[in-house]
Structures are given as C-alpha cells and as structure tokens.
C-alpha atoms as a PDB file:
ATOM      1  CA  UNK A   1      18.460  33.893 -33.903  1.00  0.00           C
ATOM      2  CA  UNK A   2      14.811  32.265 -33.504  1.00  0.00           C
ATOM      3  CA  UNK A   3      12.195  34.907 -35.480  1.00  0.00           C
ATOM      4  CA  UNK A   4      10.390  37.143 -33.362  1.00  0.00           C
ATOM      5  CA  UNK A   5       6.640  35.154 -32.910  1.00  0.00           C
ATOM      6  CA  UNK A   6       3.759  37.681 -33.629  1.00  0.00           C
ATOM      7  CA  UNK A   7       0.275  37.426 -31.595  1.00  0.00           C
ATOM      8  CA  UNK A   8      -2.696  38.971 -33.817  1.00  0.00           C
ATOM      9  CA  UNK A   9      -5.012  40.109 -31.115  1.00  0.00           C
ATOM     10  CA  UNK A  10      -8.211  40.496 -33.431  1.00  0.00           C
ATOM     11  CA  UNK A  11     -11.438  41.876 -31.550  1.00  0.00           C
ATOM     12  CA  UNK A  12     -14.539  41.842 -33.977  1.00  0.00           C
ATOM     13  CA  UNK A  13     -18.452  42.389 -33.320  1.00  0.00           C
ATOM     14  CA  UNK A  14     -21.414  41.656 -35.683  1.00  0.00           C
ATOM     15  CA  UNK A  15     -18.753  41.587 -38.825  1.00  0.00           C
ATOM     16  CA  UNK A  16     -18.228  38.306 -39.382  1.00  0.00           C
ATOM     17  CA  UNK A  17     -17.520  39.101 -43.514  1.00  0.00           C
ATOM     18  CA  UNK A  18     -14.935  41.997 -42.913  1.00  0.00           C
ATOM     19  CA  UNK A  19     -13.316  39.618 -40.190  1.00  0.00           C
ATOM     20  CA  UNK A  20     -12.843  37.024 -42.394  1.00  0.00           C
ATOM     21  CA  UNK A  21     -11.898  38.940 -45.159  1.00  0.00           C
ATOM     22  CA  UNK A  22      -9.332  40.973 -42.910  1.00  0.00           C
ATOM     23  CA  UNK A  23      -7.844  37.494 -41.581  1.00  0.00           C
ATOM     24  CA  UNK A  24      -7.350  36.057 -45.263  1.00  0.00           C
ATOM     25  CA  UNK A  25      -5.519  38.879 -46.125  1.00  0.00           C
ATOM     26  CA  UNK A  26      -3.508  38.565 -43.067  1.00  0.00           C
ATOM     27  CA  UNK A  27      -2.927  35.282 -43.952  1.00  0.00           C
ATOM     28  CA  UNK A  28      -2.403  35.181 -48.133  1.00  0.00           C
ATOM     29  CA  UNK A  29       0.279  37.841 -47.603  1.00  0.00           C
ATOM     30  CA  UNK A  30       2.755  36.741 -44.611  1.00  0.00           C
ATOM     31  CA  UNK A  31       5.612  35.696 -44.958  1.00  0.00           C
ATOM     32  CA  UNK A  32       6.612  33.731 -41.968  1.00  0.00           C
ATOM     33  CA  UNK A  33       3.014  32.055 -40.923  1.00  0.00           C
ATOM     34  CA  UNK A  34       4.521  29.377 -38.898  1.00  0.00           C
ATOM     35  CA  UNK A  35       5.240  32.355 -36.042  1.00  0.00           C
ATOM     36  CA  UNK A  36       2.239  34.073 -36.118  1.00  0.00           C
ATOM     37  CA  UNK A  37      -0.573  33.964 -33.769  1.00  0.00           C
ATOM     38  CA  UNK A  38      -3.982  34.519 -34.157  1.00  0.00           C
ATOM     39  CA  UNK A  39      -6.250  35.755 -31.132  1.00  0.00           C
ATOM     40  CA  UNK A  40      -9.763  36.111 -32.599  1.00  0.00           C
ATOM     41  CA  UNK A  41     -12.182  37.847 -29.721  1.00  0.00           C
ATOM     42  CA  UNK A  42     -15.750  37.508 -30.197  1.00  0.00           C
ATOM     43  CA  UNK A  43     -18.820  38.158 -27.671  1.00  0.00           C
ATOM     44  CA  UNK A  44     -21.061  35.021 -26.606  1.00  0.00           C
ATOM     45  CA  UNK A  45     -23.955  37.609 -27.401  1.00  0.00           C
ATOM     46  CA  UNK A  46     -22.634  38.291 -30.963  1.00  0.00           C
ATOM     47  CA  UNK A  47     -25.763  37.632 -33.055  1.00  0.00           C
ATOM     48  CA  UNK A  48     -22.819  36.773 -35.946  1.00  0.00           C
ATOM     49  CA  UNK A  49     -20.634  34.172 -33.217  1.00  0.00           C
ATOM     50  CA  UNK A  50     -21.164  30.888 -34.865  1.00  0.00           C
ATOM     51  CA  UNK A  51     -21.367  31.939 -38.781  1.00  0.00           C
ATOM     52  CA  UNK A  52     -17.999  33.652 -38.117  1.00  0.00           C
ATOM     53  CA  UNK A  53     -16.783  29.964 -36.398  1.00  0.00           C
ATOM     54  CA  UNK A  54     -18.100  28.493 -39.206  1.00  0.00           C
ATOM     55  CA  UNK A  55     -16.354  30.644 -41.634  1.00  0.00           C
ATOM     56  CA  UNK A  56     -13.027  30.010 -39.281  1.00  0.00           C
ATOM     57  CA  UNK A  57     -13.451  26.327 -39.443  1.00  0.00           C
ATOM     58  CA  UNK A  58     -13.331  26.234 -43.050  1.00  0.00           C
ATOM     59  CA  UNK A  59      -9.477  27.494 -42.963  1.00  0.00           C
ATOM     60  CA  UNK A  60      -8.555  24.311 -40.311  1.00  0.00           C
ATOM     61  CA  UNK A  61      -5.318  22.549 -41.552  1.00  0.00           C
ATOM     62  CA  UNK A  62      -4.601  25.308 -44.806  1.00  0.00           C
ATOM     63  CA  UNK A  63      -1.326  25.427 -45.510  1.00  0.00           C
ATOM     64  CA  UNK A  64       1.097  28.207 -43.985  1.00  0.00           C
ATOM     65  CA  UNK A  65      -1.478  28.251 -41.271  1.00  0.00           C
ATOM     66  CA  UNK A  66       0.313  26.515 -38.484  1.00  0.00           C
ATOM     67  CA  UNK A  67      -0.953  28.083 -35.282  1.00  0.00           C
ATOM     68  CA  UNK A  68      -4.961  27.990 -35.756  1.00  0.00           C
ATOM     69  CA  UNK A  69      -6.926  30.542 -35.130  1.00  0.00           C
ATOM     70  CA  UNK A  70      -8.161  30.633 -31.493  1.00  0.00           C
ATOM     71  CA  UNK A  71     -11.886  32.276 -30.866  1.00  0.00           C
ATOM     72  CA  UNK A  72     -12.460  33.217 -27.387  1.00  0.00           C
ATOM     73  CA  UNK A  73     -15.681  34.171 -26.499  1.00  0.00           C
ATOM     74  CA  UNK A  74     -17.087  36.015 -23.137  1.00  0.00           C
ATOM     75  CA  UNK A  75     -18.298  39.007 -22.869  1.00  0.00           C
ATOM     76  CA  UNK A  76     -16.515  42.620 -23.522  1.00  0.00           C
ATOM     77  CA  UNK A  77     -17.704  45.314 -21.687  1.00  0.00           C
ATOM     78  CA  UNK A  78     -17.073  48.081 -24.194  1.00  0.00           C
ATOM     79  CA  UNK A  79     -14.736  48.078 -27.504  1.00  0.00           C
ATOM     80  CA  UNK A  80     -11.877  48.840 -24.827  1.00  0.00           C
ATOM     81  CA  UNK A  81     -11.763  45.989 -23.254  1.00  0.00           C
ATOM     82  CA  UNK A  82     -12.533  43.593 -26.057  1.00  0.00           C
ATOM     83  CA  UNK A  83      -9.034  45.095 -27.196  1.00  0.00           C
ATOM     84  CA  UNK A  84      -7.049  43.810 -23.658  1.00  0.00           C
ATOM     85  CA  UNK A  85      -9.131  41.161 -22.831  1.00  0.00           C
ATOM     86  CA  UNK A  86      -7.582  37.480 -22.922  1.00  0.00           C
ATOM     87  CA  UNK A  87      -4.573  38.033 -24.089  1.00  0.00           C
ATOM     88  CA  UNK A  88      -3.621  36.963 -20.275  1.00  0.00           C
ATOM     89  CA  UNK A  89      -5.494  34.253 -20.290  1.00  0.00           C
ATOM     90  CA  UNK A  90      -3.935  33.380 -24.265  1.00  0.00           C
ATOM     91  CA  UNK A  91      -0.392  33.911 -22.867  1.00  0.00           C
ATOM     92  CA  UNK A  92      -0.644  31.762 -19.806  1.00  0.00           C
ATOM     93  CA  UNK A  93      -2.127  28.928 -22.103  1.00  0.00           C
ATOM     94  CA  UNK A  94       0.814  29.195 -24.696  1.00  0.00           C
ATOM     95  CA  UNK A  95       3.483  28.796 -21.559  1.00  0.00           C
ATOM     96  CA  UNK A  96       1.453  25.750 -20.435  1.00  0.00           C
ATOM     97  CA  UNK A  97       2.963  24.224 -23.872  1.00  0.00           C
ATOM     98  CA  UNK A  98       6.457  26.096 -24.115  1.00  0.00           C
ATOM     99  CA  UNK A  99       5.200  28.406 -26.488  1.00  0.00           C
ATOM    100  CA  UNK A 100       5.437  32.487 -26.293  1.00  0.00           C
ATOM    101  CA  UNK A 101       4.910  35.334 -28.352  1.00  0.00           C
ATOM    102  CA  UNK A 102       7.504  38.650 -28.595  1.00  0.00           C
ATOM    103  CA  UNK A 103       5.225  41.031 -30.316  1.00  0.00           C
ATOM    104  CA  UNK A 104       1.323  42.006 -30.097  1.00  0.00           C
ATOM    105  CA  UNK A 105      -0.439  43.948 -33.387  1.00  0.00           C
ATOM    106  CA  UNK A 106      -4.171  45.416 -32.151  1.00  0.00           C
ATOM    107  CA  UNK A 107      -5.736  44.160 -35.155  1.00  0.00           C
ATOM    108  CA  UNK A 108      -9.301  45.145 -36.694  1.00  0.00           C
ATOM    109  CA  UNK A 109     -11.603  44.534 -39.600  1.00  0.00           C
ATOM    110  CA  UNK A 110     -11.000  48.361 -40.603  1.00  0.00           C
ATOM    111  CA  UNK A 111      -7.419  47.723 -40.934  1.00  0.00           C
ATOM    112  CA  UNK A 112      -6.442  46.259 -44.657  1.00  0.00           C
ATOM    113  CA  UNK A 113      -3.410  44.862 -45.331  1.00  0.00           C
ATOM    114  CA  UNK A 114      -0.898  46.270 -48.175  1.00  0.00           C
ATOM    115  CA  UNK A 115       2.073  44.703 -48.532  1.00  0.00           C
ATOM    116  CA  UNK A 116       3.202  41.027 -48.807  1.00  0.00           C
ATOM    117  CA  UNK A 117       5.658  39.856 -46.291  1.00  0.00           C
ATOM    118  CA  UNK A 118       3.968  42.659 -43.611  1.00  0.00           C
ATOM    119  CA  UNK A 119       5.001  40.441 -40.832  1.00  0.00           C
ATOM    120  CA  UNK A 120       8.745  40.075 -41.563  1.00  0.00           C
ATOM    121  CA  UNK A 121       8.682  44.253 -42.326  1.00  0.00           C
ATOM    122  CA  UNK A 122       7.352  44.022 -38.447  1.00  0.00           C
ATOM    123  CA  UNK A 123       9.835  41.590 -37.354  1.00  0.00           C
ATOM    124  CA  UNK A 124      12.835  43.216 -38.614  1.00  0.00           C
ATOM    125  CA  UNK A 125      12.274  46.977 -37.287  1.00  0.00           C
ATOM    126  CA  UNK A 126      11.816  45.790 -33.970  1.00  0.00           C
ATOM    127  CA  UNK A 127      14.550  43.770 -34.023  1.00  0.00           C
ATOM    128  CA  UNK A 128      16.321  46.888 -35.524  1.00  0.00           C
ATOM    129  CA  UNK A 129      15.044  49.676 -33.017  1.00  0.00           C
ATOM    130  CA  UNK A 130      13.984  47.708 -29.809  1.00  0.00           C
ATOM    131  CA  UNK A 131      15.660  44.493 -29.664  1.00  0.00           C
ATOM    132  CA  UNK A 132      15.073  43.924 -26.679  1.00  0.00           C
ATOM    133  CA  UNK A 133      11.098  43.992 -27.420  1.00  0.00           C
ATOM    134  CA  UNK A 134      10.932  47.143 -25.355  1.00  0.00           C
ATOM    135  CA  UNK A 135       9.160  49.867 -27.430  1.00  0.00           C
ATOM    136  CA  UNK A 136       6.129  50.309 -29.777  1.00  0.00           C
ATOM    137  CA  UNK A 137       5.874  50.503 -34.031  1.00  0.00           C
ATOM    138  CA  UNK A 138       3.840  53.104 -35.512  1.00  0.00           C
ATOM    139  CA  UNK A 139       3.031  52.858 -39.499  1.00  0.00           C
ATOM    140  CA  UNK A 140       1.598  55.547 -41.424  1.00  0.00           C
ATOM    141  CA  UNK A 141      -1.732  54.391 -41.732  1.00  0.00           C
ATOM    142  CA  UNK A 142      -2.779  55.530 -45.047  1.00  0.00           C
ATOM    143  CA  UNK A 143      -4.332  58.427 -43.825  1.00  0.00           C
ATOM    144  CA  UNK A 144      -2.975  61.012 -40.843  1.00  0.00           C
ATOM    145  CA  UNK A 145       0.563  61.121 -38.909  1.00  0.00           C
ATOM    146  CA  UNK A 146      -0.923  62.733 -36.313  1.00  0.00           C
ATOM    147  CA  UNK A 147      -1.404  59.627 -34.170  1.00  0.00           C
ATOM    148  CA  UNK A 148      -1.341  55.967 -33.855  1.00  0.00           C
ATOM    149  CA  UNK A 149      -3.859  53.589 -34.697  1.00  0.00           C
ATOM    150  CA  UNK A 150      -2.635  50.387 -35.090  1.00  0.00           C
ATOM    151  CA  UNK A 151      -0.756  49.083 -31.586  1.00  0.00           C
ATOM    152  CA  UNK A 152       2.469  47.164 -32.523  1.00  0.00           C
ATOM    153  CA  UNK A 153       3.872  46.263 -29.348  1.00  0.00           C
ATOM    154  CA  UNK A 154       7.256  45.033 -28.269  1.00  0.00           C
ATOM    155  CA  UNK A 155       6.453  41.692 -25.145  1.00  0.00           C
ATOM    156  CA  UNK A 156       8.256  44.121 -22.979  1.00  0.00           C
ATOM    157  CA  UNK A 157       6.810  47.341 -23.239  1.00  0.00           C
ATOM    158  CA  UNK A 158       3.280  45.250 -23.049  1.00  0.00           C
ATOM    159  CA  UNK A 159       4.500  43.864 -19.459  1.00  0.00           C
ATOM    160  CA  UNK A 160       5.468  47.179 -18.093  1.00  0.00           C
ATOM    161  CA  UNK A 161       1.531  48.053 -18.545  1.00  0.00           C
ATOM    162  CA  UNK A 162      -0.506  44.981 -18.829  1.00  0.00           C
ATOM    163  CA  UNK A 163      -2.786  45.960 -21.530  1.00  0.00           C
ATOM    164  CA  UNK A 164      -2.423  47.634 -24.839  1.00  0.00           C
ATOM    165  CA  UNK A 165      -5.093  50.653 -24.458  1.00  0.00           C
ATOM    166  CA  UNK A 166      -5.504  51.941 -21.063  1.00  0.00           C
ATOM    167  CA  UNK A 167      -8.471  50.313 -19.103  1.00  0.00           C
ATOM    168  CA  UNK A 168     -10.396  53.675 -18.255  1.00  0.00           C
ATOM    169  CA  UNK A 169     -11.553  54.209 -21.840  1.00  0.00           C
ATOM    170  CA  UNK A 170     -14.488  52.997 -23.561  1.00  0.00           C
ATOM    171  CA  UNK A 171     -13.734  53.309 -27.279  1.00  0.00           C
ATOM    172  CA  UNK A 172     -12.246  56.714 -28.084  1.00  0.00           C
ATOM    173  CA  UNK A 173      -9.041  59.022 -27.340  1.00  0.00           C
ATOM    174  CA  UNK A 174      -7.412  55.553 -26.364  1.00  0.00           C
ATOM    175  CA  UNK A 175      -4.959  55.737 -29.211  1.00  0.00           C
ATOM    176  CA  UNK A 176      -4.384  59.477 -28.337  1.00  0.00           C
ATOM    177  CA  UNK A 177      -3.107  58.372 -24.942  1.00  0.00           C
ATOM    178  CA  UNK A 178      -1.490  55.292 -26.226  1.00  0.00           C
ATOM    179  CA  UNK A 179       1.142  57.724 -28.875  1.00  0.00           C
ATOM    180  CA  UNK A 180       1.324  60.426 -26.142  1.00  0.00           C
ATOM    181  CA  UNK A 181       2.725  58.068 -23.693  1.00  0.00           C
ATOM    182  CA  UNK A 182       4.933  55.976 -25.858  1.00  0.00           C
ATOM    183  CA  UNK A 183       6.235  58.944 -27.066  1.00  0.00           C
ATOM    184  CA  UNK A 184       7.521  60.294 -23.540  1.00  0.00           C
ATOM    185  CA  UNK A 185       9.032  56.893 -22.822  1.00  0.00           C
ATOM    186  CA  UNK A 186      10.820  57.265 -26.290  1.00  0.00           C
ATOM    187  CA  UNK A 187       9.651  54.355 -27.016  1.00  0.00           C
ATOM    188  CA  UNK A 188       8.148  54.535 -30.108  1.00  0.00           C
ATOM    189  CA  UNK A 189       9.282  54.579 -33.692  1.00  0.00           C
ATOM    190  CA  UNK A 190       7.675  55.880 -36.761  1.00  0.00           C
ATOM    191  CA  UNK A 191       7.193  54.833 -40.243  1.00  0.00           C
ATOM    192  CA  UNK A 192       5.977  56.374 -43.135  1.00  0.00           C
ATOM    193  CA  UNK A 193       5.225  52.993 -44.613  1.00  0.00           C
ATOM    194  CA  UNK A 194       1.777  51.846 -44.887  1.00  0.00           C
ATOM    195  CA  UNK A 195       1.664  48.348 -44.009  1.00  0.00           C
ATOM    196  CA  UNK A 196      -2.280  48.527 -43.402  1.00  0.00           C
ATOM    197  CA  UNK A 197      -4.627  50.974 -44.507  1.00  0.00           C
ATOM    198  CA  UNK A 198      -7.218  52.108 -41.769  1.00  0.00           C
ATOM    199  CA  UNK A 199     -10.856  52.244 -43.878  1.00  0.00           C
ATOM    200  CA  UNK A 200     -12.545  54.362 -41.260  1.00  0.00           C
ATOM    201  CA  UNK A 201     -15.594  55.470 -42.061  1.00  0.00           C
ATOM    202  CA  UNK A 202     -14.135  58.962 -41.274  1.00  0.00           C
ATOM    203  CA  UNK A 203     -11.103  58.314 -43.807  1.00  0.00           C
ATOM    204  CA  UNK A 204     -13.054  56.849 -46.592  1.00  0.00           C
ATOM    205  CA  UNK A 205     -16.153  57.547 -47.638  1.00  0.00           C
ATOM    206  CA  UNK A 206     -16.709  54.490 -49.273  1.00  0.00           C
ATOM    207  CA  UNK A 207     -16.718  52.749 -45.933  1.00  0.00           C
ATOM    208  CA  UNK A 208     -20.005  52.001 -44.723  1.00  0.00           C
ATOM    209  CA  UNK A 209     -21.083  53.611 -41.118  1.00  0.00           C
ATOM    210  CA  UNK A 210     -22.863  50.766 -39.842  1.00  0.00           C
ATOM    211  CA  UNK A 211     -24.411  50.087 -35.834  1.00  0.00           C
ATOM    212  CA  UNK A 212     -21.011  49.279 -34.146  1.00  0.00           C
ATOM    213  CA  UNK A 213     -19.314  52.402 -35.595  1.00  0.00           C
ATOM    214  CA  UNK A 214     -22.300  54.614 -34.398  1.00  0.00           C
ATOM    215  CA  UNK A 215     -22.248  52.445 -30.873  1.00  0.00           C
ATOM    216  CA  UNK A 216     -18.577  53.556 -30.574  1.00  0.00           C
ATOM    217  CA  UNK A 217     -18.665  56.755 -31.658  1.00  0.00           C
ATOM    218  CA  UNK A 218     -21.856  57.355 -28.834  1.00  0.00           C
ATOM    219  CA  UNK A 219     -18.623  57.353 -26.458  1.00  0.00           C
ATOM    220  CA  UNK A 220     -16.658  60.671 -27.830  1.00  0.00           C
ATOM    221  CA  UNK A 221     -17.644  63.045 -24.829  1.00  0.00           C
ATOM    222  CA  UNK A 222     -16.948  60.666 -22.074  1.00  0.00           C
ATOM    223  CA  UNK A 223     -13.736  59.640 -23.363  1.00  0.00           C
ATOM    224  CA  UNK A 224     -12.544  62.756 -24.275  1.00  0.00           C
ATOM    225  CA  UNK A 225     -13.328  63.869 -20.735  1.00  0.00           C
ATOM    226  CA  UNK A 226     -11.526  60.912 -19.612  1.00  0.00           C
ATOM    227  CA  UNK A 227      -7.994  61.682 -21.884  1.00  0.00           C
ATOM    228  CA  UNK A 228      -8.346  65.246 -20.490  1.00  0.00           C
ATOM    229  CA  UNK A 229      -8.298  63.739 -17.099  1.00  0.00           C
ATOM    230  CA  UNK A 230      -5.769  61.702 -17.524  1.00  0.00           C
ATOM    231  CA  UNK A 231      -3.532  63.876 -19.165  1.00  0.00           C
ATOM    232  CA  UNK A 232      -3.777  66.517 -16.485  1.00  0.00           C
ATOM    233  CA  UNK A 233      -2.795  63.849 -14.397  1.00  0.00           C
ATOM    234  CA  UNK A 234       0.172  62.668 -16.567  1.00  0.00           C
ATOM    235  CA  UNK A 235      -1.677  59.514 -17.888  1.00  0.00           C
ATOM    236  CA  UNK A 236      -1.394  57.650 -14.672  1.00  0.00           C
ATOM    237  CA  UNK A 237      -0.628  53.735 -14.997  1.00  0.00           C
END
C-alpha cells in the first residue's frame, strides 16, 4: 500500500519569521518528506511577500524536501478564505502531472510542531479510523478539548464540502462549526496526543498579540452572529 500523500495548506500574513520557522520545523521532524505537500498562501499586498520568497528560496533542492514549496499569491478576502483558497486550483495542477494528495492539515504559524515523525502519526490513524479518507483528525492541541483547531482532513470528507472552514465566516467560530459538524457525521476522531501546540496569544502569554491577531479578533461579533445563524439552521452546506 502506497503512503497516504499529505497537502500542508499554510496561509500566513505579515509573518514571514514565524512562517519560516513553523515550515522548518515541519520539515526537520517528518518522517516521510517525499509525500508531503506544501501549499504556502501569501497576499500580493503582503508588505512581507518577497522576504518570505526569499527566505523559501533558500530551502530549494534540501534534502528530504522533494515536493517544493509552492507560494501562491492573490488576494484573500478575510483569514477565511485565505484558509480554502487554491487548494482547487493546487489540486487541479497536481492531476495535470499524475500527482494527488489523500489528506489536507490547515496549517499556521501559531501551530508548533512536537513530535518527530508527526506525519506518519497522521498517516497511520487515518488509515486506522477512516481508510477510506472519509473523516476528520482532531489532536489535543496543547491547550483545550473543547474544540478543534487544527483541520486534518481525510480527501473525501474535503470533497463532500469543498472547503475546509465554511465560506460564510470571516475569522472566528469557524472551528466551532467545523467540530460541531464533523461530529454529527461521526466523522471525527479524537486524540489526546499533542502533535502541535497552538501558541495563541490567548493560550500563552508569552505569545506576542501583534496587528493580524487584533485584525482577526475585530471579527468576534459578526461571526459569532453568523455560527448562531447557522446553527439554528443546522449548519447548512
């Protein structure tokens, strides 16, 4: 049996250091690099765009690195949709070649990396609990079991939906819709392990609030409005 091939879908803004150092990580502790995928997302009006290109470049040909990281630029029209956006686009380039990918992880420069061989512990539950790549991971993430905040996603649960948070939201309550629906699928598993440690501002106060977080954050009433909504309505596709 071929290893399941992981996409990183990696949305930064204005953090080129904590991107970088997030990636590395990534990188210096996986196991099985040669199926991984990286799917960097940066805005063209990203003051940062080019000195995080620059800092990508550097990593060009390094071993265990097979698949390069691919930066795709545009523009995002909140943190939402910097999340979904290309991995359409990503996946229809990859068939063009004859390559595919059977499992998306929402990465972010908040989210460190703990353990070495993180993407084989990936591989191997859902082969274990959704083989058929129909159903959703959720790891501890160092800090609250009350929902999940880092999207590992099975190819087919992501094709029943098209997107990993749902396109109504603008940064918040999206992962509070994400486990709530999941969950009444049954199709998500949980693990006390803590493969990556979220270092939210809100979880550790060593974490430095800086513009994006307070940008983000601006969106708590309208969101919350919006999850209300929506779960009222049953979370409607």
């Amino acid at each position: 049996m071929k290893p399941l091939k992981l996409l990183i879908k990696f949305p930064t803004r204005e953090r080129p250091e904590q991107c970088i150092k997030v990636f590395h990580k990534l990188w210096t502790t996986a196991s099985n690099g040669d199926d991984i995928f990286y799917l960097i997302t940066v805005d063209n009006d990203d003051p940062t765009k080019d000195e995080l290109k620059k800092k990508f470049d550097n990593y060009y040909g390094m071993k265990g690195l097979s698949h390069f990281p691919i930066l795709y630029g545009g523009l995002s029209n909140n943190k939402i949709h910097a999340c979904n956006r290309d991995i359409d686009v990503f996946t229809k380039t990859m068939e063009e070649i004859s390559l595919s990918w059977d499992i998306v992880v929402l990465m972010s420069d908040d989210m460190i990396p703990q353990i070495e061989g993180w993407d084989e512990i990936i591989r191997q539950a859902m082969a274990k609990y959704y083989p058929d790549t129909d159903g959703c991971l959720w790891f501890n993430d160092g800090y609250q079991d009350r929902i999940c905040t880092l999207c590992i996603i099975g190819r087919a649960y992501y094709d029943r939906f098209g997107f990993i948070y749902h396109p109504d939201y603008n940064s918040l309550f999206c992962d509070e819709e994400f486990t709530n629906v999941a969950k009444g699928l049954d199709k998500m598993t949980y693990f006390t392990t803590v493969l990556f440690k979220h270092e939210h501002f809100a979880n550790n106060p060593q974490t430095k609030r800086d513009k994006l977080y307070d940008r983000n954050e601006a969106y708590f009433n309208m969101d919350k409005e919006i999850y209300e909504q929506r779960k009222a309505k049953g979370f409607p596709k």
